[in-house]
Protein backbone atom coordinates (compact mmCIF):
# COMPACT_ATOMS: atom_id res chain seq x y z
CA UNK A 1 -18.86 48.97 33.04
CA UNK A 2 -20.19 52.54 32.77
CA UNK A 3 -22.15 55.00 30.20
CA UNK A 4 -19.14 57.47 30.50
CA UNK A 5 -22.05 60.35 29.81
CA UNK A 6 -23.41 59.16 32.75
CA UNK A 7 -21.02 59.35 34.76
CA UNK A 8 -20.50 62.78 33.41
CA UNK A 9 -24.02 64.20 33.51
CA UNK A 10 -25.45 62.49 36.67
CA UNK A 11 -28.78 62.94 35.25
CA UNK A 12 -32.05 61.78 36.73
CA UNK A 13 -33.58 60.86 40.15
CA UNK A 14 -31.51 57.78 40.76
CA UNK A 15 -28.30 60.13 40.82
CA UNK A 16 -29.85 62.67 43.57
CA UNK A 17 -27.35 61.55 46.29
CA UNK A 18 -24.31 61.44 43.88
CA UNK A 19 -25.36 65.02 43.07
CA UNK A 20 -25.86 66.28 46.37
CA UNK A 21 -22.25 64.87 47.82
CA UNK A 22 -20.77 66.88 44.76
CA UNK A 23 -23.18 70.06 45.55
CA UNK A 24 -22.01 70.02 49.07
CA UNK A 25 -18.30 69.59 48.34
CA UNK A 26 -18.31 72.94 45.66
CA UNK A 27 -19.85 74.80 48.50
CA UNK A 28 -17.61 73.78 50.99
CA UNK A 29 -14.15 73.23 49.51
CA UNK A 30 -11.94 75.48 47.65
CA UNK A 31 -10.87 72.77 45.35
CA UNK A 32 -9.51 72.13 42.02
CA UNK A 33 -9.05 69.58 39.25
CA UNK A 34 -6.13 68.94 37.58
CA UNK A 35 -4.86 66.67 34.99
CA UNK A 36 -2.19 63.82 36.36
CA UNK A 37 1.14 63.41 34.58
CA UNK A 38 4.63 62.63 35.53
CA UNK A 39 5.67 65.17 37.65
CA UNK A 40 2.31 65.22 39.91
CA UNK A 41 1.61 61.60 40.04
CA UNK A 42 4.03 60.97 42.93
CA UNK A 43 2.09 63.45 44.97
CA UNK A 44 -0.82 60.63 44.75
CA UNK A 45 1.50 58.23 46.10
CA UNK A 46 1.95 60.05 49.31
CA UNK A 47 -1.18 60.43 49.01
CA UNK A 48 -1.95 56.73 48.70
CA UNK A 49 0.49 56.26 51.33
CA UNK A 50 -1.33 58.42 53.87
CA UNK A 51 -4.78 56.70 52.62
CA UNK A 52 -3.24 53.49 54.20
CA UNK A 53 -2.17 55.09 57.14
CA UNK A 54 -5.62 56.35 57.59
CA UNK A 55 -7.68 53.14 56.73
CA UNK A 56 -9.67 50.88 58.98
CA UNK A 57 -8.78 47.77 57.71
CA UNK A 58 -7.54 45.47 60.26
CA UNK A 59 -5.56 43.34 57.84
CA UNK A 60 -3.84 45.74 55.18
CA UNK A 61 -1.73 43.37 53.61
CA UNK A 62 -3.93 43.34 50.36
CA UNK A 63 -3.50 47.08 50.49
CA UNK A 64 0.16 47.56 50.81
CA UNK A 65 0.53 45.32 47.59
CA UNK A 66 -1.34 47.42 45.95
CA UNK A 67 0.67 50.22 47.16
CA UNK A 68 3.72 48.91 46.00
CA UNK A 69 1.99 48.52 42.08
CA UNK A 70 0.96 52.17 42.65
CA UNK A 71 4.30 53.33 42.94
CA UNK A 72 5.69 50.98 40.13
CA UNK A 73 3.11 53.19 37.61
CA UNK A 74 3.85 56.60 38.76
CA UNK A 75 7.78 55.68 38.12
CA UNK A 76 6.36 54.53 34.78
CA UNK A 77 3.62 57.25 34.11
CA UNK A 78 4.07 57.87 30.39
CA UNK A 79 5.83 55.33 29.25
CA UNK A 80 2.96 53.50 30.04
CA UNK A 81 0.46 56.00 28.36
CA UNK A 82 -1.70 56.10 31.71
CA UNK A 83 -4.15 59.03 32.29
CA UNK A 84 -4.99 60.50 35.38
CA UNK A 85 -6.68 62.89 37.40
CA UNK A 86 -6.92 64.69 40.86
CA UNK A 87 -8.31 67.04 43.03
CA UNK A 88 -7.12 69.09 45.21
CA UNK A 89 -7.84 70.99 48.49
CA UNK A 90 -6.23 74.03 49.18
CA UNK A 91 -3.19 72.30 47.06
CA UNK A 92 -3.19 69.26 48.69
CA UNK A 93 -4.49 66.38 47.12
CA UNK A 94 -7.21 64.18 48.30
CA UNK A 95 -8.54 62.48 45.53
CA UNK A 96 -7.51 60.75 42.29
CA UNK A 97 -8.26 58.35 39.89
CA UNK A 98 -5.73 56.71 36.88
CA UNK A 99 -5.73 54.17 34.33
CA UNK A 100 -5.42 52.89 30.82
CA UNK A 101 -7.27 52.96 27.34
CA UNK A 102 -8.74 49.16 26.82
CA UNK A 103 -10.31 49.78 23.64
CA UNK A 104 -11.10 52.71 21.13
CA UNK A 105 -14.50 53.19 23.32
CA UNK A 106 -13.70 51.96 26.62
CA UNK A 107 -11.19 53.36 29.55
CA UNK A 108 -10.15 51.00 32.54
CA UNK A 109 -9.86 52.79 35.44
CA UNK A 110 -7.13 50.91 37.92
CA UNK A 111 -7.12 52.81 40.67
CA UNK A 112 -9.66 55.91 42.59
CA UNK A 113 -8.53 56.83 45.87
CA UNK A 114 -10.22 60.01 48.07
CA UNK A 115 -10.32 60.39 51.70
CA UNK A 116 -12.74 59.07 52.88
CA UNK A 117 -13.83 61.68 55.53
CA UNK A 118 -14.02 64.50 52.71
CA UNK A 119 -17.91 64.27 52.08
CA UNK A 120 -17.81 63.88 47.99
CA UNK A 121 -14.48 63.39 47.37
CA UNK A 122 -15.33 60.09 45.61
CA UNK A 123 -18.51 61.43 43.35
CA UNK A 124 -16.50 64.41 42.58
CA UNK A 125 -12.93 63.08 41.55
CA UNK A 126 -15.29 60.36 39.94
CA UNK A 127 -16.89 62.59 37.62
CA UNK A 128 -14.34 65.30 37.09
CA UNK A 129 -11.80 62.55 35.50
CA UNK A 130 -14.67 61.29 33.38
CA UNK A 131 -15.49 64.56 32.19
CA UNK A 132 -11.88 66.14 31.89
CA UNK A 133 -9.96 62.88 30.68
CA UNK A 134 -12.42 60.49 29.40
CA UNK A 135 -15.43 62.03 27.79
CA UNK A 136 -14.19 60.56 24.15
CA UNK A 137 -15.16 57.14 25.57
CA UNK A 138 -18.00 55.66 25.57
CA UNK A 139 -17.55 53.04 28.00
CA UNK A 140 -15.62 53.24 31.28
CA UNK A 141 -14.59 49.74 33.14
CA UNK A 142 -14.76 50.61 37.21
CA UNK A 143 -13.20 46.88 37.18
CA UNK A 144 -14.53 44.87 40.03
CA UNK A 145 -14.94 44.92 43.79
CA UNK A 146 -12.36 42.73 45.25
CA UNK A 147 -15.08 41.17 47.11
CA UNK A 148 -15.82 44.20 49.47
CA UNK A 149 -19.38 44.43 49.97
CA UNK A 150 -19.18 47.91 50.48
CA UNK A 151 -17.13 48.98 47.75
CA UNK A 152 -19.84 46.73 45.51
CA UNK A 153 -22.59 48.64 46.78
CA UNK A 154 -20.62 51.79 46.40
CA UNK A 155 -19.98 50.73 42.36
CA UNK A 156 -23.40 49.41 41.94
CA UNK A 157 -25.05 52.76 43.04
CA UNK A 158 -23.47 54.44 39.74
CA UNK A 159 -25.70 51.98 37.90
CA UNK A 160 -23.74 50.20 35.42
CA UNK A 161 -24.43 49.21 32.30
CA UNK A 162 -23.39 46.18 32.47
CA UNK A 163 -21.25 43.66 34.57
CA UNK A 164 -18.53 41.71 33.01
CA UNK A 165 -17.84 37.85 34.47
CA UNK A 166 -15.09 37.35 36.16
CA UNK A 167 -13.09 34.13 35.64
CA UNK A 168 -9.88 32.35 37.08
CA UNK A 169 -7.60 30.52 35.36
CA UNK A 170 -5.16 28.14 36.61
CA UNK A 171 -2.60 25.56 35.60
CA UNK A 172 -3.80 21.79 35.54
């Protein structure tokens, strides 16, 4: 869980690299940011879609269910009171994030995709949904890493405020 501000502001040493992936995407993209609702949130499924077709991993079984959940929310974008956010490349969108309000203070965000060959794509859509969507939270919930080492240390370098325990229940 995250200081949204921080997320926002990116201030201090320990954000340096966040700020220069963002610095070099400005200067080399002619991008924009635009608020997610019903009528562009299928345009992040494609999206999504073509982020699978893209990805390394050998075994994407994990990822096509969450493809499918993906899909199930942008048929039910308002109803279920999601916010969202993208960017976009020359009008094509390579980035996004979406979620849900967990509390007064604190946004859960489900899902942040971005190609990963677009230097800054993640930093930027990162901050740029924080800041456009989200700054009237305090707290924003990254939720966890699935287990991916990399995607930990990729969460972990945002320096969170906290971690929350995970548990698992089952039936005795």
């Amino acid at each position: 869980v995250y200081n949204a501000e921080d997320l926002i502001n990116l201030r201090g040493k320990k954000y340096q690299p966040k700020r220069n992936h963002i610095s070099f995407f400005e200067k080399n993209y002619h991008w924009t940011y635009e608020s997610m609702n019903g009528k562009n949130v299928h345009e992040c499924v494609e999206m999504s879609e073509n982020w699978l077709y893209q990805s390394a991993h050998t075994d994407k079984t994990d990822l096509e269910d969450e493809l499918k959940i993906i899909r199930r929310v942008a048929e039910n974008f308002d109803a279920l009171q999601y916010k969202g956010g993208l960017i976009r490349i020359d009008g094509e969108v390579i980035a996004y994030a979406m979620g849900e309000e967990l509390t007064e203070d604190m946004f859960c965000v489900h899902f942040e995709k971005a190609y990963p060959g677009i230097r800054g794509a993640y930093p930027i859509i990162n901050r740029e949904f924080v800041k456009n969507e989200l700054s009237s939270y305090r707290y924003i919930n990254r939720e966890d890493d699935v287990g991916s080492e990399n995607l930990r240390k990729a969460k972990l370098s945002y320096y969170p405020e906290f971690l929350i325990d995970e548990y698992e229940a089952g039936l005795i």
